[in-house]
Protein backbone atom coordinates (compact mmCIF):
# COMPACT_ATOMS: atom_id res chain seq x y z
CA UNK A 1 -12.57 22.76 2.34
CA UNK A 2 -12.68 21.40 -1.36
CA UNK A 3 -13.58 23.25 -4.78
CA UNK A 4 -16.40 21.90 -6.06
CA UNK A 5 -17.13 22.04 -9.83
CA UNK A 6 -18.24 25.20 -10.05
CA UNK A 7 -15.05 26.28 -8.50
CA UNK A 8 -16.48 27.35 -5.17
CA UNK A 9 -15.93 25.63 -2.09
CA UNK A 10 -17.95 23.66 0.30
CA UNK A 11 -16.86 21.88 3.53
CA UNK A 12 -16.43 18.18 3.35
CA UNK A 13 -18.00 16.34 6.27
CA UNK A 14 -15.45 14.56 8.74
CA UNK A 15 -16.54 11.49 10.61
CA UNK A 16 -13.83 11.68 13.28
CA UNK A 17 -15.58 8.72 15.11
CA UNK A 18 -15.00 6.51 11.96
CA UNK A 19 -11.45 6.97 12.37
CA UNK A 20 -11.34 5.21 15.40
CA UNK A 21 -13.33 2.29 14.32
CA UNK A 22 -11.37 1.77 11.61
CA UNK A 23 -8.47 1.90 13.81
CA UNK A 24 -10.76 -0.70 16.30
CA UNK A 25 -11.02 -2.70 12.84
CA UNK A 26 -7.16 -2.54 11.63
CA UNK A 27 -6.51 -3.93 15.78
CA UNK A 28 -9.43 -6.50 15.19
CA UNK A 29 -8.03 -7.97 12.13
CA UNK A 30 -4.08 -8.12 13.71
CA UNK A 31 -5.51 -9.65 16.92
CA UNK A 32 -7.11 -12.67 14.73
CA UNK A 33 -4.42 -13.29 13.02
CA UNK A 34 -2.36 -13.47 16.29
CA UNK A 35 -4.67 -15.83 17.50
CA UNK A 36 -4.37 -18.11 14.60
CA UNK A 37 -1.19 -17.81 14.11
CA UNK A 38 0.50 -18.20 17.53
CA UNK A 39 -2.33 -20.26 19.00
CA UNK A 40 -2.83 -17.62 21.88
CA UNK A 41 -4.87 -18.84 24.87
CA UNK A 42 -7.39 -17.42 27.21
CA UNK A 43 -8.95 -14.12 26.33
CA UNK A 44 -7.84 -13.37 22.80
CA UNK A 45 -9.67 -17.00 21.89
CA UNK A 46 -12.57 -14.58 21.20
CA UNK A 47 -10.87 -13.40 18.42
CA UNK A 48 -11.76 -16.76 16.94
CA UNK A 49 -11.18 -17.73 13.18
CA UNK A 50 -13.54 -16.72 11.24
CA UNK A 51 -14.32 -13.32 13.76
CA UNK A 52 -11.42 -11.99 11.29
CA UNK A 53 -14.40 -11.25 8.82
CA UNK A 54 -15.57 -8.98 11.21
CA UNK A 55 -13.16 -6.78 10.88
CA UNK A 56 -13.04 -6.84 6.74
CA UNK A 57 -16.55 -6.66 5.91
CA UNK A 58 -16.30 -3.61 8.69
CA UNK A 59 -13.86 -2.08 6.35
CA UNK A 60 -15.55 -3.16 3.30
CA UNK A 61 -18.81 -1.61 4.90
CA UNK A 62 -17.08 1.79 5.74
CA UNK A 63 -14.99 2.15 2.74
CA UNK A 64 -18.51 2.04 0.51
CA UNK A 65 -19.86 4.03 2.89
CA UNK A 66 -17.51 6.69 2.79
CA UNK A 67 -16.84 7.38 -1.19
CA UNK A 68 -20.24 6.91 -1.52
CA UNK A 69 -21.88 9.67 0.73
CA UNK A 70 -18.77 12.02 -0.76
CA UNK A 71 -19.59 11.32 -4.21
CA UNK A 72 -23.59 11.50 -3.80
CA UNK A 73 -22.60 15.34 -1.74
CA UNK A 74 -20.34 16.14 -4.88
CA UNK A 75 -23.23 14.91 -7.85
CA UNK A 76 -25.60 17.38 -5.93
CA UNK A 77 -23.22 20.16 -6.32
CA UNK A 78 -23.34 19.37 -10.28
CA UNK A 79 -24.94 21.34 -12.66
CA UNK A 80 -23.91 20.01 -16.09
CA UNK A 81 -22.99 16.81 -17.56
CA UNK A 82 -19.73 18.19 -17.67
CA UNK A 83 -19.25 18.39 -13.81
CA UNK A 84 -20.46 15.10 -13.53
CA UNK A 85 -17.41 14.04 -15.65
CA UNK A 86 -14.95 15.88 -13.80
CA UNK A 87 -16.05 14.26 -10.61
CA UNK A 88 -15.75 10.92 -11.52
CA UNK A 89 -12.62 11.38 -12.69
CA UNK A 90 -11.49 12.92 -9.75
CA UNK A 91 -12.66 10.33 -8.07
CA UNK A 92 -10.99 8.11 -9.79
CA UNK A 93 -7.85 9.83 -9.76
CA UNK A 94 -7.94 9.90 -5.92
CA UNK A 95 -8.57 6.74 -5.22
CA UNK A 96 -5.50 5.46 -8.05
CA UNK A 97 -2.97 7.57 -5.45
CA UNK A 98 -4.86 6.61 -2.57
CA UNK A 99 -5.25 3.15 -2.55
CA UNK A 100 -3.51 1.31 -5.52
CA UNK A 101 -0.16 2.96 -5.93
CA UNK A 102 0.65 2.27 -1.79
CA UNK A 103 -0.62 -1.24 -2.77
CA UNK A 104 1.53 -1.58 -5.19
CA UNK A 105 4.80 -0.09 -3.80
CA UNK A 106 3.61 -2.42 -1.02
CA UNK A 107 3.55 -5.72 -3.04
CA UNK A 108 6.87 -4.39 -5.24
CA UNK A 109 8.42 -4.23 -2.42
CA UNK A 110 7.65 -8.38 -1.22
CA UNK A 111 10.31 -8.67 -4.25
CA UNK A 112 13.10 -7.68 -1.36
CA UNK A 113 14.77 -10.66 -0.02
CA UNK A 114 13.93 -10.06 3.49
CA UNK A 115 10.90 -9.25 2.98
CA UNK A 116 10.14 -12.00 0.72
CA UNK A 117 11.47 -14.72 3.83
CA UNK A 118 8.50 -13.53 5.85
CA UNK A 119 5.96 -13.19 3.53
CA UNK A 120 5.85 -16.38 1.34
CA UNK A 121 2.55 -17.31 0.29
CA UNK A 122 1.20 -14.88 -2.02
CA UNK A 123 0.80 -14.67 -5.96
CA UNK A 124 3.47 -13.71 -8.27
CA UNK A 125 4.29 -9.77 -8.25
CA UNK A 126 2.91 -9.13 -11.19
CA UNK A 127 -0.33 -11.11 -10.38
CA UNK A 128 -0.60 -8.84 -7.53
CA UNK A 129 -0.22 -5.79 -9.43
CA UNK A 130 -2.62 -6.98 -12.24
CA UNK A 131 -5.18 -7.32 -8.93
CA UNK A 132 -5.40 -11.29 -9.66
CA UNK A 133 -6.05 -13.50 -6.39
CA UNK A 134 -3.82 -12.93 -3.74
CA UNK A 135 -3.93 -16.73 -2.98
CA UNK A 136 -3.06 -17.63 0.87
CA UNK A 137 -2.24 -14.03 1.54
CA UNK A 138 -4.69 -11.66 3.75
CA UNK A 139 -4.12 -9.74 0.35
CA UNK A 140 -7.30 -10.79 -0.72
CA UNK A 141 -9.52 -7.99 0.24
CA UNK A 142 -7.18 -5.68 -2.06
CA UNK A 143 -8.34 -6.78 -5.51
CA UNK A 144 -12.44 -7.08 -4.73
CA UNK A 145 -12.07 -3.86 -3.15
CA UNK A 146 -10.60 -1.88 -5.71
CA UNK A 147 -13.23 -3.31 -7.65
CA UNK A 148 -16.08 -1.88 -6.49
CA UNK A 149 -14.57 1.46 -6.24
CA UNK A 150 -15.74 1.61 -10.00
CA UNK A 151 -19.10 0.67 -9.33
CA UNK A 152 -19.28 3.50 -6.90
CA UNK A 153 -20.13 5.95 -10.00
CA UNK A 154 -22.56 3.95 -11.19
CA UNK A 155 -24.39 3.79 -7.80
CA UNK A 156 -24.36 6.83 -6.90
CA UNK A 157 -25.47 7.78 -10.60
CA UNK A 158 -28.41 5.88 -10.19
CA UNK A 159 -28.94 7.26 -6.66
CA UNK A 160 -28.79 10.89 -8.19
CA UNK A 161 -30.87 10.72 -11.24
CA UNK A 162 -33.91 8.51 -9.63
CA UNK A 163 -34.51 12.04 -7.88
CA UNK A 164 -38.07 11.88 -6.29
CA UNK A 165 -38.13 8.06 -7.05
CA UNK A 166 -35.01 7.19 -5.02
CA UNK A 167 -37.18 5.34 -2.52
CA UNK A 168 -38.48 2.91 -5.02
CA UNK A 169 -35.14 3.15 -6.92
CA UNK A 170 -33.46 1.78 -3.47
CA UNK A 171 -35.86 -0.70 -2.61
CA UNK A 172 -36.58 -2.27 -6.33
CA UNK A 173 -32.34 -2.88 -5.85
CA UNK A 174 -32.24 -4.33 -2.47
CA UNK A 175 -35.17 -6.69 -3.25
CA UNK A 176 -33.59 -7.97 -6.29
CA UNK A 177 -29.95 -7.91 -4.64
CA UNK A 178 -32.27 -10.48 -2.08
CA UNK A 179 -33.97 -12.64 -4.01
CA UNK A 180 -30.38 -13.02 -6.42
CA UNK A 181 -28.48 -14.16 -3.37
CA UNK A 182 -31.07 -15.42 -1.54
CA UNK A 183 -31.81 -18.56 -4.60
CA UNK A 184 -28.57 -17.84 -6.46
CA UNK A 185 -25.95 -20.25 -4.49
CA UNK A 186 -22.04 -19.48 -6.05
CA UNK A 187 -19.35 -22.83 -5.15
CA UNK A 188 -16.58 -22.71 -2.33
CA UNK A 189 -14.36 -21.49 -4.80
CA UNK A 190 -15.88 -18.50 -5.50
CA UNK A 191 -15.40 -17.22 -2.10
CA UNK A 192 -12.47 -19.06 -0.88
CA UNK A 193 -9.69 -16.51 -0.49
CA UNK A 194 -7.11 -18.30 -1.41
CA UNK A 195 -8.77 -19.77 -5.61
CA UNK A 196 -10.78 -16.55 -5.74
CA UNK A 197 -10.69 -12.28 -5.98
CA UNK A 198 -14.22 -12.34 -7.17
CA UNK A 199 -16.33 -9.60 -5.90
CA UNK A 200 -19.80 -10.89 -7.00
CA UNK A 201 -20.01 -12.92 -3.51
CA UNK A 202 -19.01 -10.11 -1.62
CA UNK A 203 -21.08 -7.18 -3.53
CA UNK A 204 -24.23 -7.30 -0.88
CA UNK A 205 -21.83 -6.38 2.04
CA UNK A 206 -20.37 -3.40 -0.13
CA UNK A 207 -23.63 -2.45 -0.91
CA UNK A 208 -25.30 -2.28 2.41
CA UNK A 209 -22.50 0.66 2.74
CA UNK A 210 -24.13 2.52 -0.25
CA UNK A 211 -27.43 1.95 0.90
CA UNK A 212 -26.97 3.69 3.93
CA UNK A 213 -24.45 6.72 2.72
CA UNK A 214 -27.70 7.49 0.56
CA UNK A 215 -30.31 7.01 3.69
CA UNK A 216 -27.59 9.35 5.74
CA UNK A 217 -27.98 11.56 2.34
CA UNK A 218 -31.63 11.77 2.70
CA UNK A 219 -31.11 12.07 6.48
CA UNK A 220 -29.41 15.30 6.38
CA UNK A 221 -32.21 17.25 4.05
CA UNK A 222 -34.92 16.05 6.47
CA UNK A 223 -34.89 18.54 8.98
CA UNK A 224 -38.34 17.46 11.01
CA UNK A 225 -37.04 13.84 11.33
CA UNK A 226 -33.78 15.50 12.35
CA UNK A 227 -35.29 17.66 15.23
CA UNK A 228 -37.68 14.71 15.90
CA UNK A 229 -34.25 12.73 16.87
CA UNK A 230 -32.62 15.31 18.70
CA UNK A 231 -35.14 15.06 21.83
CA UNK A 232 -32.60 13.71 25.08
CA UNK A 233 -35.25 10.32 25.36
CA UNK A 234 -34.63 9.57 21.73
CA UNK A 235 -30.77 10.37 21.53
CA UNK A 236 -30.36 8.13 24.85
CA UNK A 237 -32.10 5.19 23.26
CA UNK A 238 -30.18 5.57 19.93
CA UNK A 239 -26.87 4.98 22.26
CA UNK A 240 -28.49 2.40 24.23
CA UNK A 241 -29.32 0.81 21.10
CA UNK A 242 -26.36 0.90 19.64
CA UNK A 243 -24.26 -0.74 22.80
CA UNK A 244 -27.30 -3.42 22.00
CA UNK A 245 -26.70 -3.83 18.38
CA UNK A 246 -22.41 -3.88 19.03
CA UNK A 247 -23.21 -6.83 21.30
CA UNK A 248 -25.56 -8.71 19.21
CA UNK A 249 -23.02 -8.56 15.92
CA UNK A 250 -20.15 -9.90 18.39
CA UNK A 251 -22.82 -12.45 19.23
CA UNK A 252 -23.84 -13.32 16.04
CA UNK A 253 -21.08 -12.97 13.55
CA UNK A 254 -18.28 -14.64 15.50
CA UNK A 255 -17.47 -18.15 15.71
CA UNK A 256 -16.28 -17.71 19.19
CA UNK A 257 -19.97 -17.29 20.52
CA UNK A 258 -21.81 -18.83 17.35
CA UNK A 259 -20.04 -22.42 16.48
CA UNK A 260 -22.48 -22.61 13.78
CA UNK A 261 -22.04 -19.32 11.90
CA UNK A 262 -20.21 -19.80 8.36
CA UNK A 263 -19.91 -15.45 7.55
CA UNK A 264 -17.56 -16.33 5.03
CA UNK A 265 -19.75 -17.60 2.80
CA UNK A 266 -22.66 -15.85 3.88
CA UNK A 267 -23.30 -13.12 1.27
CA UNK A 268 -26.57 -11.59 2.78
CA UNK A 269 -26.65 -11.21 6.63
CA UNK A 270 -23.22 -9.45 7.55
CA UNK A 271 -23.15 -6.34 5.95
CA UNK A 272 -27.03 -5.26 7.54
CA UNK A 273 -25.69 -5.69 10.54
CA UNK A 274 -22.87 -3.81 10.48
CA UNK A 275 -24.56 -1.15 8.67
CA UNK A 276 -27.23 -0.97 11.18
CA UNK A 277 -25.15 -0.05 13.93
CA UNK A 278 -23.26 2.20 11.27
CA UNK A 279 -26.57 4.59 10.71
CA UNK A 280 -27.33 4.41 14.28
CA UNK A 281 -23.95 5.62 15.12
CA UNK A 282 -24.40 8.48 12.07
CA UNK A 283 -27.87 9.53 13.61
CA UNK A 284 -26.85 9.75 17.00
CA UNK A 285 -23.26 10.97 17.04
CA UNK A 286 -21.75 12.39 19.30
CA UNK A 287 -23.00 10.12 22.18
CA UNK A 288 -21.33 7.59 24.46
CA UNK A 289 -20.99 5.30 22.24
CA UNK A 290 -19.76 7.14 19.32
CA UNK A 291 -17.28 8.94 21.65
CA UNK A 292 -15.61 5.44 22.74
CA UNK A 293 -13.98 5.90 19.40
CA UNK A 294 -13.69 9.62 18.34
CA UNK A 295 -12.57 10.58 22.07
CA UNK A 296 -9.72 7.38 22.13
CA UNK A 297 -6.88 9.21 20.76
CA UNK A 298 -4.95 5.58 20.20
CA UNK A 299 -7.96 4.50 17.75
CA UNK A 300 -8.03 7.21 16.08
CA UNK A 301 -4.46 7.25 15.61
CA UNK A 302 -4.54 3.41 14.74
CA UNK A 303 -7.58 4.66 11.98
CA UNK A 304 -4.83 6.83 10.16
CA UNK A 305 -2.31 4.55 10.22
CA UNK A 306 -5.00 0.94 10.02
CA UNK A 307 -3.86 0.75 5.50
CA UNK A 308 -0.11 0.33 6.51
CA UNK A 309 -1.35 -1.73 9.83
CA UNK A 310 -3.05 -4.24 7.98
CA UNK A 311 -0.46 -4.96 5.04
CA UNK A 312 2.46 -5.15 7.09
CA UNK A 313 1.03 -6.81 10.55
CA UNK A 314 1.36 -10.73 8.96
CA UNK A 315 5.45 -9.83 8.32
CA UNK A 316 5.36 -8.57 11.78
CA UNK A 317 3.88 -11.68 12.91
CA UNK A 318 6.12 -13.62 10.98
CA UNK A 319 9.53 -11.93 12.18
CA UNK A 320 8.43 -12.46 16.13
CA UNK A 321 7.38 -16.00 15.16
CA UNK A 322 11.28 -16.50 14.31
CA UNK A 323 12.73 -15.50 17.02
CA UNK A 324 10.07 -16.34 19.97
CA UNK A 325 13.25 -18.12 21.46
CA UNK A 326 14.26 -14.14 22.95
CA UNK A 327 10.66 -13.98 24.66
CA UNK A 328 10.34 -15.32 27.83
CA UNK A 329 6.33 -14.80 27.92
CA UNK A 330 4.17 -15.41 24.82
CA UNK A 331 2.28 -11.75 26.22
CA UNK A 332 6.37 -10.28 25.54
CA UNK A 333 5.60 -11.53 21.91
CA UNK A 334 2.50 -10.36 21.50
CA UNK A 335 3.36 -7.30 22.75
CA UNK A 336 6.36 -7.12 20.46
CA UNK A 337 3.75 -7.93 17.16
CA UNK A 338 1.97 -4.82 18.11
CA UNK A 339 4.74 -2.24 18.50
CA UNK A 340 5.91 -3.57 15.04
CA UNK A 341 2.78 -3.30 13.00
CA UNK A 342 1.88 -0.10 14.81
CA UNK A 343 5.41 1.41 13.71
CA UNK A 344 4.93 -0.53 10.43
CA UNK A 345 2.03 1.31 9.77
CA UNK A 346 2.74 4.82 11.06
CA UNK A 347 6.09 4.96 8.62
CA UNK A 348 4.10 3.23 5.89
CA UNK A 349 1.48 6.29 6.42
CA UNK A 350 4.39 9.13 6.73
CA UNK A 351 6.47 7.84 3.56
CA UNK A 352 3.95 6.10 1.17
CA UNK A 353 0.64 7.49 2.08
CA UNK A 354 0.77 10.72 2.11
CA UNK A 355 3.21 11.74 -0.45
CA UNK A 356 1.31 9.43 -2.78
CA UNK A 357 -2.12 11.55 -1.47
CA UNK A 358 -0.18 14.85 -2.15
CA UNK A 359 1.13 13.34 -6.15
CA UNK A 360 -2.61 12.61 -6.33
CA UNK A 361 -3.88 15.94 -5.24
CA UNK A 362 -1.67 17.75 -7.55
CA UNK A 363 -1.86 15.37 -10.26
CA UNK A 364 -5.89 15.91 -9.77
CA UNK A 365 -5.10 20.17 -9.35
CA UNK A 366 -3.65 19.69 -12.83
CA UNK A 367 -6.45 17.75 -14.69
CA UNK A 368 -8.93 20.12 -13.04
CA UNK A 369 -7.64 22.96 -14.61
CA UNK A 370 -7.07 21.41 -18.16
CA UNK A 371 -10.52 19.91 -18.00
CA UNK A 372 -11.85 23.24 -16.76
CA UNK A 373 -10.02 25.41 -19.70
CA UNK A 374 -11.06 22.44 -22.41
């Protein structure tokens, strides 16, 4: 439960299932880099080079997804321009404790000696903190992400106040977000994570996560379409469907099965994909396929702990790398890389995560009120 800005409360919708594909994501991402790193045979060679952009643009997808659909719930709760205020800066507020400050104890904390003799290759600390390019580091998802979090408002601004036009509103953006990086070509540099924290190349694939928090917006309100869907035929070809669709973006977005596929520098195609099989999952759930994920307790457990996972894993890499000399199988090692991040991230989440969500709920308790009195 949650006050909204009246000061009554409303229940916040939990997509369990979500936290055990970002879990599936936070694995996806640690297996690639494995792979790459330690030149692993046999069956982790799916987890090809460039399939690690599977697993970002999944968490870029669901991350705009997410404080979208909460943000367009919240602006429908407002009633003045004041409220409206208040819940951006909430917003705002949240994701400062949420996201940057465990980034940034995370990147102070490269300063460390030991640290700093596995994990080399970055920018300066103070680059990092200033969200400049993260330069050979897998840091470089941090600084364009962060940076759409403050076109979130706008979005979902524009989402709220087209009111009966939203349809045209949506589809006047999406054409022109086509035909703009469709004829609009940016250089190798611009995408290249190791010259570049641009988010301009990567805005589509953020987007498509917007677009459909607001179609799974709409979806909720239409009640016909929703009993239309709920039929057993229909709710067994959604899951069927979206076995289907998993397949096809394994198919088609890693190099590992598609030699010619270049996702990094595709801006258009990855993120409808993804999102595809992200509203199918929303429409359908709970189903088979959504339950491979909310029912896996590890998954879901990886999807609470997948922000600590995924900053610490290339250390963890790094430290078995040093000392493969005490494995007798490379499978010991890998083994070894997994146990690390995993603990990595569960003490990351239990001593940076959520005290810093707790500073940022009361911090966030305490503007409320002032706000509220001014």
């Amino acid at each position: 439960m949650e006050n909204s800005p009246d000061g009554s409360y409303y229940k916040i919708v939990h997509f369990n299932y979500l936290d055990g594909v970002r879990g599936f994501l936070a694995l996806y991402v640690l297996c690639v880099h494995l792979y790459i790193t330690m030149n692993t045979p046999g069956i982790l060679a799916v987890f090809n080079c460039e399939g690690v952009h599977i697993g970002v643009f999944g968490f870029f997808v669901l991350s705009a997804f997410l404080l979208t659909y909460k943000m367009l719930n919240d602006l429908k709760k407002s009633q003045t321009f004041h409220d409206i205020i208040l819940i951006i800066f909430k917003y705002l507020i949240r994701r400062f404790f949420r996201i940057y400050m465990p980034f940034a104890i995370f990147v102070l904390s490269l300063n460390f000696q030991k640290i700093k003799e596995y994990h080399n290759k970055s920018n300066t600390i103070p680059n990092l903190l200033m969200l400049d390019r993260a330069l050979y580091s897998h840091l470089w998802t941090i600084p364009i992400e962060i940076k759409y979090y403050f076109l979130i408002p706008i979005v979902c601004l524009v989402f709220h106040r087209s009111k009966k036009y939203w349809l045209l509103t949506l589809s006047a953006s999406i054409s022109i977000s086509f035909v703009l990086y469709k004829y609009v070509h940016f250089t190798s540099s611009d995408v290249y994570y190791g010259d570049s924290n641009k988010l301009y190349p990567r805005f589509p694939i953020f987007y498509t996560g917007s677009v459909v928090a607001l179609l799974f917006f709409k979806y909720e309100n239409w009640t016909n379409f929703k009993n239309f869907l709920s039929s057993k035929n229909l709710r067994f070809f959604i899951t069927i469907l979206s076995f289907i669709m998993c397949y096809y973006i394994l198919r088609n977005l890693s190099k590992y099965y598609s030699p010619e596929v270049n996702m990094f520098d595709d801006s258009i195609h990855p993120g409808p994909k993804l999102d595809f099989l992200l509203f199918l999952m929303l429409i359908g759930a709970p189903n088979s396929f959504t339950k491979l994920f909310s029912e896996n307790y590890f998954l879901t457990r990886m999807g609470h702990y997948s922000f600590g996972i995924y900053l610490w894993h290339p250390m963890c890499i790094q430290i078995v790398r040093s000392n493969l000399k005490y494995f007798d199988k490379e499978a010991d090692a890998i083994g070894c890389v997994l146990i690390l991040s995993i603990l990595c991230g569960y003490f990351f989440n239990q001593f940076i995560e959520k005290p810093m969500m707790k500073l940022g709920n009361k911090v966030d308790s305490i503007f409320n009120s002032n706000l509220l009195n001014y």
